[in-house]
N, C-alpha and C. Protein backbone atom coordinates (compact mmCIF):
# COMPACT_ATOMS: atom_id res chain seq x y z
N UNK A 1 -14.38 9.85 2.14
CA UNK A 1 -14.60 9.06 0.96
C UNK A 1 -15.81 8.14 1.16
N UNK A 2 -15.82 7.69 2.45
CA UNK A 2 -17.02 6.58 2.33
C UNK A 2 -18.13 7.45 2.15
N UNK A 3 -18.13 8.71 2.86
CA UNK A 3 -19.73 9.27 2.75
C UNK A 3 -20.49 9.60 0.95
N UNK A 4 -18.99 10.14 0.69
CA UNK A 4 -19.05 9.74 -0.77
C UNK A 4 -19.86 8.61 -1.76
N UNK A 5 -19.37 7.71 -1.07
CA UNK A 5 -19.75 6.30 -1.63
C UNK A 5 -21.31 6.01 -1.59
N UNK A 6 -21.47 6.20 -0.33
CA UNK A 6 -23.05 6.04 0.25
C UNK A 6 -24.12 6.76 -0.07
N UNK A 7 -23.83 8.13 0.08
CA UNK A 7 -24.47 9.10 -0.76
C UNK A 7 -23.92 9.95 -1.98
N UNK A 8 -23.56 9.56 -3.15
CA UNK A 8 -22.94 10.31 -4.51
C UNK A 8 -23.48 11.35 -3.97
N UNK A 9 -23.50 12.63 -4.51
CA UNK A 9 -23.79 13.87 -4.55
C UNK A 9 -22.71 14.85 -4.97
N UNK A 10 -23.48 15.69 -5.47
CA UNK A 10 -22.36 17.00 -5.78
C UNK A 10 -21.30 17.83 -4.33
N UNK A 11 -22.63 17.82 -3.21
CA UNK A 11 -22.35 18.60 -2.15
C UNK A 11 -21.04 17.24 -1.02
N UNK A 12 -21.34 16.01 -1.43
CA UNK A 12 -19.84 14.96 -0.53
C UNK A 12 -18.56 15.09 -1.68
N UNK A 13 -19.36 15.25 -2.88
CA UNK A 13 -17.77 15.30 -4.01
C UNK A 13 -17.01 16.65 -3.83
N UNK A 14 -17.83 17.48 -3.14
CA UNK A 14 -16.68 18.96 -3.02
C UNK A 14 -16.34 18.79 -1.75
N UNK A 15 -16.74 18.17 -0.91
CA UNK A 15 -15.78 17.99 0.26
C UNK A 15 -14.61 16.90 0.16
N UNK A 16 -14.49 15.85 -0.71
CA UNK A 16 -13.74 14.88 -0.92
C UNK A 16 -12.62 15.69 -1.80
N UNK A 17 -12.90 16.75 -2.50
CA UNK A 17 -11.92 16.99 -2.94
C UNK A 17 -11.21 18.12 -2.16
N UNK A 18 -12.43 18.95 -2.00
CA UNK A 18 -11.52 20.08 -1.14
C UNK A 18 -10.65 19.08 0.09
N UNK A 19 -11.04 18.20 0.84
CA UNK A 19 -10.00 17.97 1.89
C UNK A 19 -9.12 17.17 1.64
N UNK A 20 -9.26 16.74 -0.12
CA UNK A 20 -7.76 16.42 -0.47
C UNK A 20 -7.11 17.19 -0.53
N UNK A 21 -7.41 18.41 -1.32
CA UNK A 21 -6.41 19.73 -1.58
C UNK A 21 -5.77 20.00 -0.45
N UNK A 22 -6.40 20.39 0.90
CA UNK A 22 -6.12 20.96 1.95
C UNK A 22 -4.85 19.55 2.62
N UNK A 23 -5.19 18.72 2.09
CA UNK A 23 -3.96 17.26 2.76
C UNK A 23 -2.77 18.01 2.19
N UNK A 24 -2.96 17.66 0.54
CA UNK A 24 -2.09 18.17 -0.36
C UNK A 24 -0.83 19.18 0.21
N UNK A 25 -1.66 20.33 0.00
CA UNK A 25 -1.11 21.69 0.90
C UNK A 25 -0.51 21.53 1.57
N UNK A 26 -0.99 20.80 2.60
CA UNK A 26 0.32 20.69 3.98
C UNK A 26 1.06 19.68 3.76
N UNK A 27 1.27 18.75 2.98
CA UNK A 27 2.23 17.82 3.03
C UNK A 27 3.27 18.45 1.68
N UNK A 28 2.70 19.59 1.01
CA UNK A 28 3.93 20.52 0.12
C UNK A 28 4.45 21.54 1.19
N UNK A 29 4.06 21.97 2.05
CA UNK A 29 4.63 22.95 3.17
C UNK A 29 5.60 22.22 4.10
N UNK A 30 5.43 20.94 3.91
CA UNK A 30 6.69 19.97 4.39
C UNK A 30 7.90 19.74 4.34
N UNK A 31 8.08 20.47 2.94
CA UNK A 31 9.32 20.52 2.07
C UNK A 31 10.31 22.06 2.78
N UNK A 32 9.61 23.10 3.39
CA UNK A 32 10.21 23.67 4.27
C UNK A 32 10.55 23.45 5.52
N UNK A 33 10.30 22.15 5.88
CA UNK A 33 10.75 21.61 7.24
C UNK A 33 12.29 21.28 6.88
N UNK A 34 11.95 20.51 6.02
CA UNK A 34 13.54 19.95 5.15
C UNK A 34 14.44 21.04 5.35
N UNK A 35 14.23 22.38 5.01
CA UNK A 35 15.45 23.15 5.01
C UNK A 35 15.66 23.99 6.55
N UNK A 36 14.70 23.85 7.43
CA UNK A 36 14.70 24.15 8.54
C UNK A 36 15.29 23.23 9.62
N UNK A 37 15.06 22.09 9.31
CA UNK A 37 15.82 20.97 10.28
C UNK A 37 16.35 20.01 9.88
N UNK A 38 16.73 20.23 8.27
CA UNK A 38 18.10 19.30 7.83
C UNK A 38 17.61 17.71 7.94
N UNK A 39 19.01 17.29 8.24
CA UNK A 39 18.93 15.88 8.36
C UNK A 39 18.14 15.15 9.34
N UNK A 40 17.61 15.90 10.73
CA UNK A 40 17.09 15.56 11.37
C UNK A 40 14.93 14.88 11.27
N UNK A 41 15.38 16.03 10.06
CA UNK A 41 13.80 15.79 9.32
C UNK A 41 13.36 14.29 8.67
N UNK A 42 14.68 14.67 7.89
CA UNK A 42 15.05 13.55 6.80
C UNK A 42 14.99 11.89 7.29
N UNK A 43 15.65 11.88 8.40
CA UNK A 43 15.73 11.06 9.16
C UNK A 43 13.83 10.54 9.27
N UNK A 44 13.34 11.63 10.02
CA UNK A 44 11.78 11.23 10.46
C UNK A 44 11.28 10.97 9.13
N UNK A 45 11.25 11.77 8.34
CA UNK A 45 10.54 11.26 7.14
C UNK A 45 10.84 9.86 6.72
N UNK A 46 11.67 9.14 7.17
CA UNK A 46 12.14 8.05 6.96
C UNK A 46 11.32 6.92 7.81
N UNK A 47 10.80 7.45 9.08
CA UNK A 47 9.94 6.52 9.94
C UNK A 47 8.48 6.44 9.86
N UNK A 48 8.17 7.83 9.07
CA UNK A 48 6.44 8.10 8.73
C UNK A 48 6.54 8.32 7.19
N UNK A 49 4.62 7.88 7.15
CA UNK A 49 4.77 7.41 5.79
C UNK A 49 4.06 9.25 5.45
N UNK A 50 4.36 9.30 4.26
CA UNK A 50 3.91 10.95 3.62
C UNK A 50 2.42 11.65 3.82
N UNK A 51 1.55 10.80 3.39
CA UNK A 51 0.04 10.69 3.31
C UNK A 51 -1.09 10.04 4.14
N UNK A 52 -0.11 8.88 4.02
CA UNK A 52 -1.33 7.56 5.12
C UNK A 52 -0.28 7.31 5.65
């Protein structure tokens, strides 16, 4: 994001978004942890935050 800031451009705005998408993605592939390790997941998800 900062490089973003510093230099606008077309070519830092498609990386700011593509490596949101790609965050995105794996924190929806998360939701199969849930059914793989139950409560034990649940639990951790409880000590870390989702994103940041």
């Amino acid at each position: 994001m900062d490089l973003f800031l510093t230099i606008p451009n077309v070519f830092c705005l498609l990386f700011l978004i593509g490596g949101g998408l790609l965050v995105h993605c794996q924190v929806l592939r998360e939701e199969a942890l849930k059914k793989l390790y139950g409560n034990e997941y649940l639990e951790y998800c409880k000590k870390v935050r989702r994103y940041f």
